[in-house]
PDB file of N, CA and C in Angstrom:
ATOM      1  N   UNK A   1      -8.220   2.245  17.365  1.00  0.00           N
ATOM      2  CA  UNK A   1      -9.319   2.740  16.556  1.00  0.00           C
ATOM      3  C   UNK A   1     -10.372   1.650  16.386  1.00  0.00           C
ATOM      4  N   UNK A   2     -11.663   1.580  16.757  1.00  0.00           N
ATOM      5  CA  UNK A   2     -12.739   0.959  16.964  1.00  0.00           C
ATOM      6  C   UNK A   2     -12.846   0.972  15.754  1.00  0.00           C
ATOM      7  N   UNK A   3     -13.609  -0.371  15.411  1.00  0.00           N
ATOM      8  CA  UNK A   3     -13.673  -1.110  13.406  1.00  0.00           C
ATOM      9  C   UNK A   3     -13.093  -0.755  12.681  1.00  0.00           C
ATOM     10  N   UNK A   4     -11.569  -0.764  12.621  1.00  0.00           N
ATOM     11  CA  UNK A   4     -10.048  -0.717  11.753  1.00  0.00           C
ATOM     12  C   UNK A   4      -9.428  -1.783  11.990  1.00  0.00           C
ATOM     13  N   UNK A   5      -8.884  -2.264  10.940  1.00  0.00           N
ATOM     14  CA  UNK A   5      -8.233  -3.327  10.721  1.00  0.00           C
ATOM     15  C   UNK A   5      -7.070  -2.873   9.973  1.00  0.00           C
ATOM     16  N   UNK A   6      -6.069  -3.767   9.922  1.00  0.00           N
ATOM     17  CA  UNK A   6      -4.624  -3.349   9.610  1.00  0.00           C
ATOM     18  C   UNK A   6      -4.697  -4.561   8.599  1.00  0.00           C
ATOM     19  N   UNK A   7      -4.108  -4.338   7.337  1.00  0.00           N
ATOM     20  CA  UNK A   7      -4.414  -5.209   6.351  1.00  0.00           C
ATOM     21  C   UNK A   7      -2.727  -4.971   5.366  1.00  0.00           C
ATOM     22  N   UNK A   8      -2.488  -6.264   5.255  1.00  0.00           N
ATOM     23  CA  UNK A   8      -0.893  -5.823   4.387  1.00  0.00           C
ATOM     24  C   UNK A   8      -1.460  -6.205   2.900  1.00  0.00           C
ATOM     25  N   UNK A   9      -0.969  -5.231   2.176  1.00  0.00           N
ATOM     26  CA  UNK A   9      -1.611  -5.168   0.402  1.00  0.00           C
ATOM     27  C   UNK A   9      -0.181  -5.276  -0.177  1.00  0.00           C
ATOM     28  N   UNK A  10      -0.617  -5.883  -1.200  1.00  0.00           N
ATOM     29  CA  UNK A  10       0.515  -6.616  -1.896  1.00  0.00           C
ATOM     30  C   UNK A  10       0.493  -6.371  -3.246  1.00  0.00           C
ATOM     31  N   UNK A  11       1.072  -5.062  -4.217  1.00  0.00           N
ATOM     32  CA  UNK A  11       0.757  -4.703  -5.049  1.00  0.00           C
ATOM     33  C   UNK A  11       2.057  -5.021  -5.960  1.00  0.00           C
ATOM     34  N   UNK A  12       1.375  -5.122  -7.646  1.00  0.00           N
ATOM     35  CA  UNK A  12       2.527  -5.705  -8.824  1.00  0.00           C
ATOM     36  C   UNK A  12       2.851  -4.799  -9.684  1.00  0.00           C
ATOM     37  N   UNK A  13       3.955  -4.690 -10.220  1.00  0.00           N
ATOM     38  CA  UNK A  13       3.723  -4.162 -11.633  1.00  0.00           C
ATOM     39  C   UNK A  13       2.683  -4.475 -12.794  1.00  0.00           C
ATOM     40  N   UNK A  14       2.170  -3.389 -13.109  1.00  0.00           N
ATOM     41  CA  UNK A  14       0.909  -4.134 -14.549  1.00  0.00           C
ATOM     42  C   UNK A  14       1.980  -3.721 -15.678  1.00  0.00           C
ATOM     43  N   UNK A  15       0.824  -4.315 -16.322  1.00  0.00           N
ATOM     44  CA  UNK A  15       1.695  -4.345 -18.170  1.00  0.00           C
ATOM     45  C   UNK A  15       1.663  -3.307 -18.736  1.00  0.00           C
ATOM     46  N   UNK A  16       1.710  -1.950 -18.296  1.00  0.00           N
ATOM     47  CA  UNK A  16       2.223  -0.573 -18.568  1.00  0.00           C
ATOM     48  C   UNK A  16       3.590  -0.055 -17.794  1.00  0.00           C
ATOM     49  N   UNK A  17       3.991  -0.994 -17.036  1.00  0.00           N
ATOM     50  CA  UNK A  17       4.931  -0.895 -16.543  1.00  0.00           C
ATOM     51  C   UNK A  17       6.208  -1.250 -17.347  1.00  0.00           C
ATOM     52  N   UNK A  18       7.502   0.049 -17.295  1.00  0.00           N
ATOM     53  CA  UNK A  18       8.472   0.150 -18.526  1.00  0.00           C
ATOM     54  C   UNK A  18       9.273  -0.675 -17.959  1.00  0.00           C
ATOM     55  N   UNK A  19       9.835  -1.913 -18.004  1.00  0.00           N
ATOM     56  CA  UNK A  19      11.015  -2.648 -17.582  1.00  0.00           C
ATOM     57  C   UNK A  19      12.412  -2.122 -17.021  1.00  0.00           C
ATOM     58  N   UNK A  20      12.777  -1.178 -18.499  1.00  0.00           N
ATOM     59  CA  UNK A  20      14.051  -0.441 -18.335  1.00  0.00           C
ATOM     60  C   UNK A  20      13.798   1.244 -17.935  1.00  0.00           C
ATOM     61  N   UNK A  21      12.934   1.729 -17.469  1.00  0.00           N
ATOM     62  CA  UNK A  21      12.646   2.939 -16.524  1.00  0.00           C
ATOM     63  C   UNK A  21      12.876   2.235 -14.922  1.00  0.00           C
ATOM     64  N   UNK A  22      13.746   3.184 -14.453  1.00  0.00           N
ATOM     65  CA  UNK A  22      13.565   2.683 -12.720  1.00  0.00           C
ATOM     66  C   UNK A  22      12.154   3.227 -12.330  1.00  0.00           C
ATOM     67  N   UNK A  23      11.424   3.378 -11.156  1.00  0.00           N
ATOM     68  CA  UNK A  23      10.645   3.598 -10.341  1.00  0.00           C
ATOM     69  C   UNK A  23      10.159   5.161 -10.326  1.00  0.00           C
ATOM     70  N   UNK A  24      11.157   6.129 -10.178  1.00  0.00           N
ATOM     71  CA  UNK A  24      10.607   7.016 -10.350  1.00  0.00           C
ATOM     72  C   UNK A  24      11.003   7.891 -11.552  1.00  0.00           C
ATOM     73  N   UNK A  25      11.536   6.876 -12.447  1.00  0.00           N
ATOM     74  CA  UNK A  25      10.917   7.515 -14.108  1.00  0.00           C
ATOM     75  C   UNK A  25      10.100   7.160 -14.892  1.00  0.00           C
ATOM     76  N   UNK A  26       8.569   5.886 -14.024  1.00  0.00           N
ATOM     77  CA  UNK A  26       7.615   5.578 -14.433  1.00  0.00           C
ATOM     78  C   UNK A  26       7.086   6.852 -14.851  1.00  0.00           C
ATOM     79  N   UNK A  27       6.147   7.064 -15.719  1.00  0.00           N
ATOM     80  CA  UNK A  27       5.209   7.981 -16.340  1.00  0.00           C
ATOM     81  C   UNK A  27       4.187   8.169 -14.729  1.00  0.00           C
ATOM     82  N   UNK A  28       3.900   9.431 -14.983  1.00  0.00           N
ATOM     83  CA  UNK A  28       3.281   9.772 -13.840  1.00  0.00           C
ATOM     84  C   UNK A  28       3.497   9.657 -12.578  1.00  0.00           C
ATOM     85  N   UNK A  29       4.919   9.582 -12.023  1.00  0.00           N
ATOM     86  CA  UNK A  29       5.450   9.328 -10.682  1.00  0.00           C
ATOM     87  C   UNK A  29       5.274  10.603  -9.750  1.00  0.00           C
ATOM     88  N   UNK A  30       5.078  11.622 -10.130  1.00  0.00           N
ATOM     89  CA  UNK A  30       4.532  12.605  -9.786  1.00  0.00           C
ATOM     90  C   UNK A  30       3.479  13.050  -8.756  1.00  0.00           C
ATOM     91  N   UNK A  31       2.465  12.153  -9.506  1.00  0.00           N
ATOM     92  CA  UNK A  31       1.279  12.585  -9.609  1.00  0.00           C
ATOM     93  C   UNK A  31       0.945  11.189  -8.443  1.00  0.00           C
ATOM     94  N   UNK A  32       1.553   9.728  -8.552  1.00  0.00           N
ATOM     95  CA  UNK A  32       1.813   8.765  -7.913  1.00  0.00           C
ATOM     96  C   UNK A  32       1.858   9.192  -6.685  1.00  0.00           C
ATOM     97  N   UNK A  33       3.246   9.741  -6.172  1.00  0.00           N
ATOM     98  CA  UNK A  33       3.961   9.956  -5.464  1.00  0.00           C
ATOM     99  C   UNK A  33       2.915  11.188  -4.084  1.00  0.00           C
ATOM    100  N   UNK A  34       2.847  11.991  -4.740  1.00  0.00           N
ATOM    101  CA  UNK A  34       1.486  12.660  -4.280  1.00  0.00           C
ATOM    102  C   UNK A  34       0.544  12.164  -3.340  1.00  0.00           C
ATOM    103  N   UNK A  35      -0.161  11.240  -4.636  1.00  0.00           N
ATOM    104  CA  UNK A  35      -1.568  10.427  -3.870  1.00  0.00           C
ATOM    105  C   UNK A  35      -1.003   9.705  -2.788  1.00  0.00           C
ATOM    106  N   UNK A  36       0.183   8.707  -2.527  1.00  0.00           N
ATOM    107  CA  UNK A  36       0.830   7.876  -2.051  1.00  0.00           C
ATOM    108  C   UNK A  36       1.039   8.640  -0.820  1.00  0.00           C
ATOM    109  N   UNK A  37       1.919   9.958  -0.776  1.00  0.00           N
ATOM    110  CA  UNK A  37       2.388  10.769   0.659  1.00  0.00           C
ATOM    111  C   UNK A  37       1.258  11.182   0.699  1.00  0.00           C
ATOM    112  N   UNK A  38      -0.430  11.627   0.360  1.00  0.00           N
ATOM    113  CA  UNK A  38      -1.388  12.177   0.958  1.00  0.00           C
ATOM    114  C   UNK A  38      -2.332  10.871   1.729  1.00  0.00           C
ATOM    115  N   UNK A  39      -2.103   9.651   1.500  1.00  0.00           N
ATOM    116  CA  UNK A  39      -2.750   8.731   1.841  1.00  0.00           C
ATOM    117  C   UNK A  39      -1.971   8.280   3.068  1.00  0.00           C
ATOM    118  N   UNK A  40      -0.691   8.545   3.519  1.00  0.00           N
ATOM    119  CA  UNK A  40       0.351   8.293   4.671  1.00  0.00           C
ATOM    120  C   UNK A  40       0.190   9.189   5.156  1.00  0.00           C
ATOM    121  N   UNK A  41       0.152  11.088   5.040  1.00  0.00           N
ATOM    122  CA  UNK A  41      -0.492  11.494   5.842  1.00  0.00           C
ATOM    123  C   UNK A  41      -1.771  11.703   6.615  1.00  0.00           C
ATOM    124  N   UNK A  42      -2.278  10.677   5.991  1.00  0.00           N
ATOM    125  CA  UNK A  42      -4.291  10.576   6.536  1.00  0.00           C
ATOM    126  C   UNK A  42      -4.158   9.558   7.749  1.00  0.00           C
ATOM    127  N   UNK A  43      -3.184   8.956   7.329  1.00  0.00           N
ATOM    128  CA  UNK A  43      -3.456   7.625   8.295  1.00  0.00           C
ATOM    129  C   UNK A  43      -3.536   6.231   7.682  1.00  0.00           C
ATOM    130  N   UNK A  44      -4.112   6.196   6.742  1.00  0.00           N
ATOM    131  CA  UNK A  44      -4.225   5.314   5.819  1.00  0.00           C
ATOM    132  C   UNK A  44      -3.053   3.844   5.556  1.00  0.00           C
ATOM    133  N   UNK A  45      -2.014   4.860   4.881  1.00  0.00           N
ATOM    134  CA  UNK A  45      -1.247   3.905   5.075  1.00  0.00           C
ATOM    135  C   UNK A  45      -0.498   4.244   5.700  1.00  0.00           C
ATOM    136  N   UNK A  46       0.247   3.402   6.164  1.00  0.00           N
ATOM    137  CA  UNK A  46       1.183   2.896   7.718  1.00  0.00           C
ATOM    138  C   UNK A  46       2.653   2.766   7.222  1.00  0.00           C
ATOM    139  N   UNK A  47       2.993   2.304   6.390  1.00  0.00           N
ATOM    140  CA  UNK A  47       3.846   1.489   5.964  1.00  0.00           C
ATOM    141  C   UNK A  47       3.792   1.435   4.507  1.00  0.00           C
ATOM    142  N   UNK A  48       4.836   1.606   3.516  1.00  0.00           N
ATOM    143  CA  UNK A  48       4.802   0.704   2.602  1.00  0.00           C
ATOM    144  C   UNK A  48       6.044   1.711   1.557  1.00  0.00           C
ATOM    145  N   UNK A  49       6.308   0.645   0.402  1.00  0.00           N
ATOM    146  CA  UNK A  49       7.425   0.430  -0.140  1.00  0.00           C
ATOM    147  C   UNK A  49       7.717  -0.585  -1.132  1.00  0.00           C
ATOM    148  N   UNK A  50       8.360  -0.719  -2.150  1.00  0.00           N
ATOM    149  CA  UNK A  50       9.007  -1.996  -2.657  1.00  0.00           C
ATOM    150  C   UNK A  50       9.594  -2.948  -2.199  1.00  0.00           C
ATOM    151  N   UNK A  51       9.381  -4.342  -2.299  1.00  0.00           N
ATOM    152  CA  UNK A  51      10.109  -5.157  -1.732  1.00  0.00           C
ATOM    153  C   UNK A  51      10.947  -6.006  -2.943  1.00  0.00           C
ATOM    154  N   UNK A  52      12.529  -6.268  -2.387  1.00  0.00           N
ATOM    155  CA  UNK A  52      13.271  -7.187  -3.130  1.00  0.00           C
ATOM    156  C   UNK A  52      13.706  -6.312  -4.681  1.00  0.00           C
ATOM    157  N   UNK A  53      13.069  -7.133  -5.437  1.00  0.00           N
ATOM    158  CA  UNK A  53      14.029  -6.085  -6.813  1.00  0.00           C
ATOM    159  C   UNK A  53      12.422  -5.206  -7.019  1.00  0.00           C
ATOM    160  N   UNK A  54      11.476  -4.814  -6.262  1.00  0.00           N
ATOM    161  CA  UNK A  54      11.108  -3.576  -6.955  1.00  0.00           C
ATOM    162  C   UNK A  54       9.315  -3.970  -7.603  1.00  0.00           C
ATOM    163  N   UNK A  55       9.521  -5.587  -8.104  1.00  0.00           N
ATOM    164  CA  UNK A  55       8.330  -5.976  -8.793  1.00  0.00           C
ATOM    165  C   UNK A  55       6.853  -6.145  -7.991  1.00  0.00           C
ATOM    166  N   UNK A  56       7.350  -5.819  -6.640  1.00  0.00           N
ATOM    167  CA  UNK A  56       5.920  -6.188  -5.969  1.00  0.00           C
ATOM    168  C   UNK A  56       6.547  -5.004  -4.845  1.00  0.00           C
ATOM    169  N   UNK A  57       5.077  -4.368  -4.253  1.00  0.00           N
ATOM    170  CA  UNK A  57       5.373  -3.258  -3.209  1.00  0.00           C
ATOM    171  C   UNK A  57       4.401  -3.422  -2.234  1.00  0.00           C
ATOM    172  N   UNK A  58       4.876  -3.697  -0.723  1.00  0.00           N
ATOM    173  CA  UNK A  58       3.882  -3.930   0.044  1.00  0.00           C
ATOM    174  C   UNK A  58       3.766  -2.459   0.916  1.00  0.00           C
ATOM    175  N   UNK A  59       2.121  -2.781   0.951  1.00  0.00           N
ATOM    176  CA  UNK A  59       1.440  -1.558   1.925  1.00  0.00           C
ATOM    177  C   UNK A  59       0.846  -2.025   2.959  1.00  0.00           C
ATOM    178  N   UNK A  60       1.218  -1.390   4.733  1.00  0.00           N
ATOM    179  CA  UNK A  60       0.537  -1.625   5.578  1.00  0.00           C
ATOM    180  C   UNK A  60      -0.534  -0.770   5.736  1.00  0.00           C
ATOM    181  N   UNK A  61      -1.926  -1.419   5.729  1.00  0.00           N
ATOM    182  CA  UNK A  61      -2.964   0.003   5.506  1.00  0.00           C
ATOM    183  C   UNK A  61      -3.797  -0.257   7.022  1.00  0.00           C
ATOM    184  N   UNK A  62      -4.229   0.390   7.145  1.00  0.00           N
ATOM    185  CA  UNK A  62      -5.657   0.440   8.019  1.00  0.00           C
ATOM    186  C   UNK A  62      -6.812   1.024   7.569  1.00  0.00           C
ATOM    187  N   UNK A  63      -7.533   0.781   7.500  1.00  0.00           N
ATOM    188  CA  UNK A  63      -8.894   0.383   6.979  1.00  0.00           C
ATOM    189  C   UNK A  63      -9.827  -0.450   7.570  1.00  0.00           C
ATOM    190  N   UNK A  64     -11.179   0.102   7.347  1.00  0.00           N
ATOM    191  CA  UNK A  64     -12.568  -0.514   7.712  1.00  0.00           C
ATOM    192  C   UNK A  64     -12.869  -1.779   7.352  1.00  0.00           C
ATOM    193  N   UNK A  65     -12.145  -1.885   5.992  1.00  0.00           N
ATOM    194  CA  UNK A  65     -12.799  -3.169   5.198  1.00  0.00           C
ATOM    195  C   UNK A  65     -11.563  -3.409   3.779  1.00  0.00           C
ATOM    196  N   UNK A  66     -11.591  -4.344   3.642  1.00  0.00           N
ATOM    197  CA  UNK A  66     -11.031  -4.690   2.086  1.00  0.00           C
ATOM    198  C   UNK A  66     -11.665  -3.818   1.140  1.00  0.00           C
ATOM    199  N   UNK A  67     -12.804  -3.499   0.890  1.00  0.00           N
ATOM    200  CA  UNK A  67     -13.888  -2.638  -0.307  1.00  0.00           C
ATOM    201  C   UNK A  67     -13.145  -1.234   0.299  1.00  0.00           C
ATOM    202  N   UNK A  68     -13.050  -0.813   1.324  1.00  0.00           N
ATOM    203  CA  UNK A  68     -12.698   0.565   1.817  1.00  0.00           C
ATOM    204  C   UNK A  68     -10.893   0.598   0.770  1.00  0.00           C
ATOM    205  N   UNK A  69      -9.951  -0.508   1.653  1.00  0.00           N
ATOM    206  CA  UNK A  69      -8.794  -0.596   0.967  1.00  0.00           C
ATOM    207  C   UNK A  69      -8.831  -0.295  -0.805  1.00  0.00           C
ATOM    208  N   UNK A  70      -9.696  -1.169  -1.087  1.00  0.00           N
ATOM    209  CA  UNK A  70      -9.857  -0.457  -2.819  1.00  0.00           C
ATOM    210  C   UNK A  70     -10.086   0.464  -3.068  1.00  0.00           C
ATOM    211  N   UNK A  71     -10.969   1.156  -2.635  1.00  0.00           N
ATOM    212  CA  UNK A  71     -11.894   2.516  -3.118  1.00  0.00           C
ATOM    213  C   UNK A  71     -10.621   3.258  -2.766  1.00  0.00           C
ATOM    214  N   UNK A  72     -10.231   3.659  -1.329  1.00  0.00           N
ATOM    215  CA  UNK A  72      -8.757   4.027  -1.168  1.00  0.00           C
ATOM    216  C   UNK A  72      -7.741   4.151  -2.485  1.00  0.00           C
ATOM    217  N   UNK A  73      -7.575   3.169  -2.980  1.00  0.00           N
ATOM    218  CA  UNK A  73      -6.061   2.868  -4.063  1.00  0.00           C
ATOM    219  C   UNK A  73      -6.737   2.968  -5.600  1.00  0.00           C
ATOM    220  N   UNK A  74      -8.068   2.928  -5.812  1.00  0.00           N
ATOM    221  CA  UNK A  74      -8.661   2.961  -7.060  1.00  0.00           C
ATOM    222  C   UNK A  74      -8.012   4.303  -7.595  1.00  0.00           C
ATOM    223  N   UNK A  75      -8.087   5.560  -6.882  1.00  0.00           N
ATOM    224  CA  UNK A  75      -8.063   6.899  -7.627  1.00  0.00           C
ATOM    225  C   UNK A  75      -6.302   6.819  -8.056  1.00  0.00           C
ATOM    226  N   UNK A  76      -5.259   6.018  -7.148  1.00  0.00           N
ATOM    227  CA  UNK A  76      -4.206   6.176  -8.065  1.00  0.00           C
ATOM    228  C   UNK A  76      -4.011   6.565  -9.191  1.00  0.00           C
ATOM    229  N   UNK A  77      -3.053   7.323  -9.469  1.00  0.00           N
ATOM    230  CA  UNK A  77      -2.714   7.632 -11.057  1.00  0.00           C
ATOM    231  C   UNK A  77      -2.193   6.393 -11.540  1.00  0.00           C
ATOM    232  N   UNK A  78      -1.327   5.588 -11.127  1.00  0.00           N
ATOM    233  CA  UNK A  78      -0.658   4.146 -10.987  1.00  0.00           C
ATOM    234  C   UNK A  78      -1.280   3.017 -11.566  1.00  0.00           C
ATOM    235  N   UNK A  79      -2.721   3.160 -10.734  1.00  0.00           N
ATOM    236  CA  UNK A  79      -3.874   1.910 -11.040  1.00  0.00           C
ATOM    237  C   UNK A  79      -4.488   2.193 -12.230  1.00  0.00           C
ATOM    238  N   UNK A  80      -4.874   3.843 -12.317  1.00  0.00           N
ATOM    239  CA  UNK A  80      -5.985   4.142 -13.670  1.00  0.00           C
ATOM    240  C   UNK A  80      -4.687   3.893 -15.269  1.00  0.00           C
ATOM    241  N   UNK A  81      -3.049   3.900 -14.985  1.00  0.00           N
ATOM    242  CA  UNK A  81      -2.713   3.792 -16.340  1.00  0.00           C
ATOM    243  C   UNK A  81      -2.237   2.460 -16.050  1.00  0.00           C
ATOM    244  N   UNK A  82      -2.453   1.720 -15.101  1.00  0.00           N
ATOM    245  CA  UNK A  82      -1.901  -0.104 -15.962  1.00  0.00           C
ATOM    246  C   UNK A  82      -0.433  -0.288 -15.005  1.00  0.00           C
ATOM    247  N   UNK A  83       0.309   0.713 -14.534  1.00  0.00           N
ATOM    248  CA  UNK A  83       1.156   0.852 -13.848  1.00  0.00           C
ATOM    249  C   UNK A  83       1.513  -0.290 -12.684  1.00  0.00           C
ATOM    250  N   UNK A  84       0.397   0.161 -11.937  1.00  0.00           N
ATOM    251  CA  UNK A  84       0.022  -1.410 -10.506  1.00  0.00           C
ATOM    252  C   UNK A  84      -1.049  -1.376 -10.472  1.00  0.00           C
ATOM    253  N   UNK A  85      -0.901  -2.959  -9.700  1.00  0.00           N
ATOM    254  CA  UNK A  85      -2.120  -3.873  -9.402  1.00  0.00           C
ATOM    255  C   UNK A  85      -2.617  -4.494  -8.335  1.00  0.00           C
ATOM    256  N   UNK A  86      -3.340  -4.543  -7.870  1.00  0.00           N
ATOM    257  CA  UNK A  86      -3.238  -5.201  -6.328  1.00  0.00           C
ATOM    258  C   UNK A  86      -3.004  -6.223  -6.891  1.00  0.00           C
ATOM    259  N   UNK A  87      -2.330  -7.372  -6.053  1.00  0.00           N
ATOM    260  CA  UNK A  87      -2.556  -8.736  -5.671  1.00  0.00           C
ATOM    261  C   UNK A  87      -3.183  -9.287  -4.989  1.00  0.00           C
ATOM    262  N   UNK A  88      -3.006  -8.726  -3.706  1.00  0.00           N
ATOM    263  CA  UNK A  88      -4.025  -9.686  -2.577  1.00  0.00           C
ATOM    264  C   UNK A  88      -3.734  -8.471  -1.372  1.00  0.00           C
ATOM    265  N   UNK A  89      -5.467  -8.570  -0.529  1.00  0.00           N
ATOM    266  CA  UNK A  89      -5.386  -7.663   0.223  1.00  0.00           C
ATOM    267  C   UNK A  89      -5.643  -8.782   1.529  1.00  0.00           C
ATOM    268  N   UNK A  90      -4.567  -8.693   2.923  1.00  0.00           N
ATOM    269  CA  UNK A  90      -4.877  -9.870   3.623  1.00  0.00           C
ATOM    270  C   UNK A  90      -4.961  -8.989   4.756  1.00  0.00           C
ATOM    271  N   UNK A  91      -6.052  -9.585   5.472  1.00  0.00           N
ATOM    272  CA  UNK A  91      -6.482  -9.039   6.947  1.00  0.00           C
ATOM    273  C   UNK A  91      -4.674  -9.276   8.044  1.00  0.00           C
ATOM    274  N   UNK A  92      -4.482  -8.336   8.778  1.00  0.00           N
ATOM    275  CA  UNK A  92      -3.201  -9.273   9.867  1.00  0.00           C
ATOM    276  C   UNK A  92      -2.664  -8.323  11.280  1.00  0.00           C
ATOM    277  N   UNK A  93      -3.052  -9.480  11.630  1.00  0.00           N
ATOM    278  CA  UNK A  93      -3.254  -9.688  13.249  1.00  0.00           C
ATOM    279  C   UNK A  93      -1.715  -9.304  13.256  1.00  0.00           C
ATOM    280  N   UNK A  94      -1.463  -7.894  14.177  1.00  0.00           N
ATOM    281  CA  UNK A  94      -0.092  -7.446  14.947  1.00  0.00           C
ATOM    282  C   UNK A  94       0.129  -8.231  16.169  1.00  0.00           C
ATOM    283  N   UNK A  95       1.084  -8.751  16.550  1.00  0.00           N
ATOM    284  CA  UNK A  95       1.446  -9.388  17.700  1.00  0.00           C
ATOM    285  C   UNK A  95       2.761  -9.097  17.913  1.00  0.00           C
ATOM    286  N   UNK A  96       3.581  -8.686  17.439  1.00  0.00           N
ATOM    287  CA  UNK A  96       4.918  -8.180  17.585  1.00  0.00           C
ATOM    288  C   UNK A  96       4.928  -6.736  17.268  1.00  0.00           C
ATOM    289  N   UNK A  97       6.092  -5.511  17.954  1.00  0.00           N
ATOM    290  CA  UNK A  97       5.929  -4.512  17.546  1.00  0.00           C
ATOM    291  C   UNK A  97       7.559  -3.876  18.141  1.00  0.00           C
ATOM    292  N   UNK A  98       7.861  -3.288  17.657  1.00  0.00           N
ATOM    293  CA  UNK A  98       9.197  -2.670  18.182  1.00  0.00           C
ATOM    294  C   UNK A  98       8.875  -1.287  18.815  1.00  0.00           C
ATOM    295  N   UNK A  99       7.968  -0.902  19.109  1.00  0.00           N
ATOM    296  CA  UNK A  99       7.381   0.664  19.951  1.00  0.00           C
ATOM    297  C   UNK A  99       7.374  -0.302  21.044  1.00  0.00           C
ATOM    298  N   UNK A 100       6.717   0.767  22.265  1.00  0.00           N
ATOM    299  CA  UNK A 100       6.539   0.276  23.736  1.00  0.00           C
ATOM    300  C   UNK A 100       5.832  -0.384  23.756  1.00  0.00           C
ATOM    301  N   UNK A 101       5.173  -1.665  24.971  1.00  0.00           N
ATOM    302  CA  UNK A 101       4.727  -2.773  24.762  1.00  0.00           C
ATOM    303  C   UNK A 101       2.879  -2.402  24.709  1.00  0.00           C
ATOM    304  N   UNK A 102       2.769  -1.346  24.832  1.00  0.00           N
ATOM    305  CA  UNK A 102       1.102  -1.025  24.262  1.00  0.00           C
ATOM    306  C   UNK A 102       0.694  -1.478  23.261  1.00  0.00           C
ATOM    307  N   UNK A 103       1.692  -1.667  21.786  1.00  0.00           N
ATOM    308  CA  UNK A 103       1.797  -2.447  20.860  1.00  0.00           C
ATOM    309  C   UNK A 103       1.016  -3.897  20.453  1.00  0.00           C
ATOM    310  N   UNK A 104       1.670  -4.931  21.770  1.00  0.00           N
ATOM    311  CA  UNK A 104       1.848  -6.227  21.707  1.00  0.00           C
ATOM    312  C   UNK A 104       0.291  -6.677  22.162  1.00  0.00           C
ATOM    313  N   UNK A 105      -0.406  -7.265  21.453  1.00  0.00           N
ATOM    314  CA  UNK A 105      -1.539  -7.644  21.848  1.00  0.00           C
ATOM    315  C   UNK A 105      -1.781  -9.008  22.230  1.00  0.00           C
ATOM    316  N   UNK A 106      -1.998  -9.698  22.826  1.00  0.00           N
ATOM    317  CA  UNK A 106      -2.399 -11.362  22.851  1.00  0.00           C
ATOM    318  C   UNK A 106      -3.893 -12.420  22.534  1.00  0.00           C
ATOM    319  N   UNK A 107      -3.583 -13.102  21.974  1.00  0.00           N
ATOM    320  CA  UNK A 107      -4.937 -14.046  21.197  1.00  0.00           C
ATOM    321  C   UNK A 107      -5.915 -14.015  22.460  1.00  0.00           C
TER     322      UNK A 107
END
């Protein structure tokens, strides 16, 4: 895809986030969950999930731009109650791939 970039987002729990609720008995997981599978079926995101115990969840996105990646994740139900947060959105170069070698690109 001509001017897409693949960008891994690195999102936190915010301070509306219930400690002792698991994941999907956050308030509004629903409604989360939704936006999340309609943004994986667009294309959008690629990838993504919790990593380790849960406190940070990485997303492989594709996107035009970092500003695109936000506007993207702004309408969350997640983001608008305090739920998550981005951390850091980092541009990244694929060079390894476990599909057929159409994948593998070189510098």
């Amino acid at each position: 895809m001509a001017g897409v970039t693949t960008f891994a987002v690195i999102r936190s729990r915010g301070p509306a986030w219930d400690p002792n609720v698991p994941m999907r008995g956050q308030a509004g997981w629903d409604a989360h969950a939704r936006f999340m599978n309609a943004l994986a079926a667009d294309g959008f995101v690629v990838l993504g999930g919790p990593l380790g115990d849960g406190a940070r969840t990485l997303l492989v996105i594709e996107a035009a731009s970092e500003d695109a990646v936000r506007e993207r994740l702004a309408p969350d139900p997640w983001t608008g109650s305090s739920l998550l947060r981005i951390d850091s959105i980092t541009p990244w170069q694929i060079l390894l791939a476990r599909r057929d070698g159409t994948q593998q690109r070189t510098a």
